[in-house]
C-alpha atoms as a PDB file:
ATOM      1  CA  UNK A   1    -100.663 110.330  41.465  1.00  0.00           C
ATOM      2  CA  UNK A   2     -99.041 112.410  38.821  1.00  0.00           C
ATOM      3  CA  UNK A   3     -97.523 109.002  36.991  1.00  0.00           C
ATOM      4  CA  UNK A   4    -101.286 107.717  36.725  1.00  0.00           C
ATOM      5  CA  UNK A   5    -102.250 111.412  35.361  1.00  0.00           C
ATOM      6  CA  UNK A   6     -99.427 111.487  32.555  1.00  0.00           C
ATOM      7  CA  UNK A   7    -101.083 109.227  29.766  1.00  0.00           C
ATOM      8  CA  UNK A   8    -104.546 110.119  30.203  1.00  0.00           C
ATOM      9  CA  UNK A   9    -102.607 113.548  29.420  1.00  0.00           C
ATOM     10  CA  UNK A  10    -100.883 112.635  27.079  1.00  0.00           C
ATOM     11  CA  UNK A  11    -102.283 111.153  24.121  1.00  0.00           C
ATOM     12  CA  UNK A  12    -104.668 113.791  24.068  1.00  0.00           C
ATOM     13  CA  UNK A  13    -101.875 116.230  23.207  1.00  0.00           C
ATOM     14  CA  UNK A  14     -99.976 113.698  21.012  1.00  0.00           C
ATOM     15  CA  UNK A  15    -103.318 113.627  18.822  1.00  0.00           C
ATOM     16  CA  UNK A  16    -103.636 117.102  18.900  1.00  0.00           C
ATOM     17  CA  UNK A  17    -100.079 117.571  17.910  1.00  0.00           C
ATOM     18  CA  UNK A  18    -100.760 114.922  15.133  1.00  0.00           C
ATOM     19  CA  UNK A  19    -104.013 116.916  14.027  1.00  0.00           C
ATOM     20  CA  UNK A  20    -102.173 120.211  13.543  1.00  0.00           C
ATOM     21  CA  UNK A  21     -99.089 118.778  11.677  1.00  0.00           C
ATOM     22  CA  UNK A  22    -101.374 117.036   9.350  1.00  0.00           C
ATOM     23  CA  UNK A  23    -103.117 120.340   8.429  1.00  0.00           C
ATOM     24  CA  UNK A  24    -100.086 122.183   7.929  1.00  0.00           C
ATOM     25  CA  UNK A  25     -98.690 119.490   5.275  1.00  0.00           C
ATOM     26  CA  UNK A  26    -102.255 119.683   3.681  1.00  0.00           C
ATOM     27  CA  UNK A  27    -101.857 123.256   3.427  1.00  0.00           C
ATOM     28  CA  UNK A  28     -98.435 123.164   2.074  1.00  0.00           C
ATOM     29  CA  UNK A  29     -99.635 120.479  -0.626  1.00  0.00           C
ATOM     30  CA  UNK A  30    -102.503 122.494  -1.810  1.00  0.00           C
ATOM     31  CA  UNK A  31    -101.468 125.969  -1.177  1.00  0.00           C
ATOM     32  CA  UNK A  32    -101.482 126.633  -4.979  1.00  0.00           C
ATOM     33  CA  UNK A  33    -104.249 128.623  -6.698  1.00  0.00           C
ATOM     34  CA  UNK A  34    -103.736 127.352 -10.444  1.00  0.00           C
ATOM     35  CA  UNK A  35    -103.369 123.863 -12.005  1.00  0.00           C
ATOM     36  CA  UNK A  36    -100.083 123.723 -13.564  1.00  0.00           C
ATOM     37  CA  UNK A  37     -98.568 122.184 -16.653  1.00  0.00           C
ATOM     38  CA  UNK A  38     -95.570 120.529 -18.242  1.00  0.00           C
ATOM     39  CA  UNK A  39     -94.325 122.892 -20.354  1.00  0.00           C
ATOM     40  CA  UNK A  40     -90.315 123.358 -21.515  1.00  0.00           C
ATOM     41  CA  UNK A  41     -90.447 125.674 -23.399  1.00  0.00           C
ATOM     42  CA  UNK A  42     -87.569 128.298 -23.581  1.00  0.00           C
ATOM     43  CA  UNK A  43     -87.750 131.471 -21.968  1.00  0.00           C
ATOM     44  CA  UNK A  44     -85.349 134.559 -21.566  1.00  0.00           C
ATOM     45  CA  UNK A  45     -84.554 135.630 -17.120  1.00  0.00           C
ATOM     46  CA  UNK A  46     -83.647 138.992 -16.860  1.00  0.00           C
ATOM     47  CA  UNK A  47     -82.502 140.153 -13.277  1.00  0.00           C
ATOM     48  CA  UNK A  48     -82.153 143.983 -13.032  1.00  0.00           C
ATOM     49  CA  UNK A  49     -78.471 144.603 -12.984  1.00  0.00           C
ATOM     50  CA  UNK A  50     -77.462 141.716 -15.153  1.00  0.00           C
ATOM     51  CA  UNK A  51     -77.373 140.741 -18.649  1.00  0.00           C
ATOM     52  CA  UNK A  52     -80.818 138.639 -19.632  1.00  0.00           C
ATOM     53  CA  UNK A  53     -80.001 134.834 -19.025  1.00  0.00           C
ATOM     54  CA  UNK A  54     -81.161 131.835 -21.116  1.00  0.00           C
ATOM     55  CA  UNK A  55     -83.413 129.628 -19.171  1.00  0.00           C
ATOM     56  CA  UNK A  56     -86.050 127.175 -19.537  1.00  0.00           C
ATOM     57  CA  UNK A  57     -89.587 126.208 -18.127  1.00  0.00           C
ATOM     58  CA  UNK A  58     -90.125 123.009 -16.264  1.00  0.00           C
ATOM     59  CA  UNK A  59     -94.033 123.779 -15.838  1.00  0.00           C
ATOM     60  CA  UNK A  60     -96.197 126.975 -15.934  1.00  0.00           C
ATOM     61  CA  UNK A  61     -99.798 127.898 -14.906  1.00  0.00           C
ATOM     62  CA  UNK A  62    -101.870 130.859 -15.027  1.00  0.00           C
ATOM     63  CA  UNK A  63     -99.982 132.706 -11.449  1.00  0.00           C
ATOM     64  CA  UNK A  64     -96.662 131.760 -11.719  1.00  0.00           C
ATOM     65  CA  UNK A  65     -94.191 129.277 -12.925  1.00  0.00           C
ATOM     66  CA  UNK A  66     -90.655 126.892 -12.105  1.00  0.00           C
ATOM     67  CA  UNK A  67     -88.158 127.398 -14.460  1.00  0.00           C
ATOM     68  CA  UNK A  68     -84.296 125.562 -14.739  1.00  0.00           C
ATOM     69  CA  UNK A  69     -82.024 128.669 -14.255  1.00  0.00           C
ATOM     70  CA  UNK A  70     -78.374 129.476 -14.525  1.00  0.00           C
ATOM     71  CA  UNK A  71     -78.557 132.830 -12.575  1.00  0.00           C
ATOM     72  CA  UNK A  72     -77.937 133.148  -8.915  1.00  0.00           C
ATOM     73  CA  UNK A  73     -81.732 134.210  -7.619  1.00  0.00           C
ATOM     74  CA  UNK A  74     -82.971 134.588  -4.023  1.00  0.00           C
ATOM     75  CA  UNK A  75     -86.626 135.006  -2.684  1.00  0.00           C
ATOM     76  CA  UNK A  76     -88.534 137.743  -3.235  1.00  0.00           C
ATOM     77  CA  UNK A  77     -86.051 139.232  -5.708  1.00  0.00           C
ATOM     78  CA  UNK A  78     -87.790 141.173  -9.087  1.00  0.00           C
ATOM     79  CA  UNK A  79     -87.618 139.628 -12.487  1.00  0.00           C
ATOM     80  CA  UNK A  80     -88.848 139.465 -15.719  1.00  0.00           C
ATOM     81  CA  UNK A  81     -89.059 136.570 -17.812  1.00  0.00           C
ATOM     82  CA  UNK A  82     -89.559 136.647 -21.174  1.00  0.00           C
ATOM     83  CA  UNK A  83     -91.337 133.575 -23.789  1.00  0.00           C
ATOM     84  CA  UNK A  84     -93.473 133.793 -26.464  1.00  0.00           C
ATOM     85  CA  UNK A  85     -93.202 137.388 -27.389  1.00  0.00           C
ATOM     86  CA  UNK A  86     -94.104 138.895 -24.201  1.00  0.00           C
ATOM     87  CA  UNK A  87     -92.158 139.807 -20.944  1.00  0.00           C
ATOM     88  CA  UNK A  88     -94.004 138.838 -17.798  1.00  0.00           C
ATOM     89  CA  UNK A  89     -92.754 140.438 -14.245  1.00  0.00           C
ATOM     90  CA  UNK A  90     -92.731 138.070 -11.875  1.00  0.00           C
ATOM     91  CA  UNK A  91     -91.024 137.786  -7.955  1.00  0.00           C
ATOM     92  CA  UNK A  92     -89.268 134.924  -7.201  1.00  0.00           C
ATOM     93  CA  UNK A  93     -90.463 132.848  -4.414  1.00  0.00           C
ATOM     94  CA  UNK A  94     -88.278 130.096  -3.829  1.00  0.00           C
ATOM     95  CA  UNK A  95     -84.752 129.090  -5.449  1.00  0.00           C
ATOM     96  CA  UNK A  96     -83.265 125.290  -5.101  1.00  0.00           C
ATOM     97  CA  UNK A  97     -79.725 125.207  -6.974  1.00  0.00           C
ATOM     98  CA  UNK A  98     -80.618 125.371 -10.765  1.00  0.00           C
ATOM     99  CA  UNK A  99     -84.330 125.520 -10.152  1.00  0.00           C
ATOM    100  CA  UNK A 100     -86.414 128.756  -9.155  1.00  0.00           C
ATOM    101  CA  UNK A 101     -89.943 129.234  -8.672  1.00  0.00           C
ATOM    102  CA  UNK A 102     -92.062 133.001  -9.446  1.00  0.00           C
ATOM    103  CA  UNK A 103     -95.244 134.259  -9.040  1.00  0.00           C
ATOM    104  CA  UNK A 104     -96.149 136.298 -11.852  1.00  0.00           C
ATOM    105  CA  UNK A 105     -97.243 139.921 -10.766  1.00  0.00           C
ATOM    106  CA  UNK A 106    -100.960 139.911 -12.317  1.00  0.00           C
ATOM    107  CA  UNK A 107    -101.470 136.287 -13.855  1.00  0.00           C
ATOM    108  CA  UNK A 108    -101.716 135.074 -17.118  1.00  0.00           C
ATOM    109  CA  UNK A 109    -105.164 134.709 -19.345  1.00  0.00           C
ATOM    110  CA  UNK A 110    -106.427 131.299 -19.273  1.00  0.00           C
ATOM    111  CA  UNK A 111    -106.258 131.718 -23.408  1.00  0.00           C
ATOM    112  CA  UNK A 112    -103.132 132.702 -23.478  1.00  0.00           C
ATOM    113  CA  UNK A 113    -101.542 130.058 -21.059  1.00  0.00           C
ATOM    114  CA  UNK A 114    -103.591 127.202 -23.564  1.00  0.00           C
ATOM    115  CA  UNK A 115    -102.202 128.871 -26.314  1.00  0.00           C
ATOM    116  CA  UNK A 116     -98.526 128.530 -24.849  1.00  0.00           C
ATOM    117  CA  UNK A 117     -99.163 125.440 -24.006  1.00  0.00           C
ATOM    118  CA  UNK A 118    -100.388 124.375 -27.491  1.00  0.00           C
ATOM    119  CA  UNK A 119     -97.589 126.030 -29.636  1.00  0.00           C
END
């Protein structure tokens, strides 16, 4: 009957379902390409349109960074940021209330980001 038919059903899809959403949060996790740091140092927004903004960096790694913001950003928008006597463009990839995170547009040196993070 189809009652009997229904578990035996089932659970195979439940575990598939299970399978596939534990994947995707795996992905999600890890979907990073460069250790990051701590780092708050003090760094300079500047949106085109608008006067530069003060901001600061909550951590940093060789491809992008998350930095505490006081300008209104959205996804995808251009920027450059500015620290440690260089200006870095970057795209903004996700932005949480005073929080943003950027991908920097060709990444850092590995000498230069332990040099940042050293100072």
């Amino acid at each position: 009957s189809a009652a009997a038919l229904r578990p035996s059903i089932l659970l195979p899809l439940l575990l598939a379902g299970a399978t596939v959403a534990a994947l995707v949060a795996f992905r999600h996790r890890n979907r990073r390409r460069a250790e990051r740091f701590s780092y708050s140092g003090p760094a300079v927004l500047s949106v085109p349109g608008s006067a530069p903004a003060p901001a600061r960096f909550f951590d940093i790694s060789c491809s992008g960074a998350r930095l505490i913001v006081a300008a209104d950003l959205a996804p995808e928008m251009r920027v450059e940021i500015g620290f440690a006597d260089r200006t870095v463009p970057a795209r903004v990839v996700w932005a949480k209330g005073q929080m943003a995170g950027f991908a920097f547009d060709a990444p850092l040196r590995p000498a230069d980001l332990r040099d940042l993070l050293a100072a």
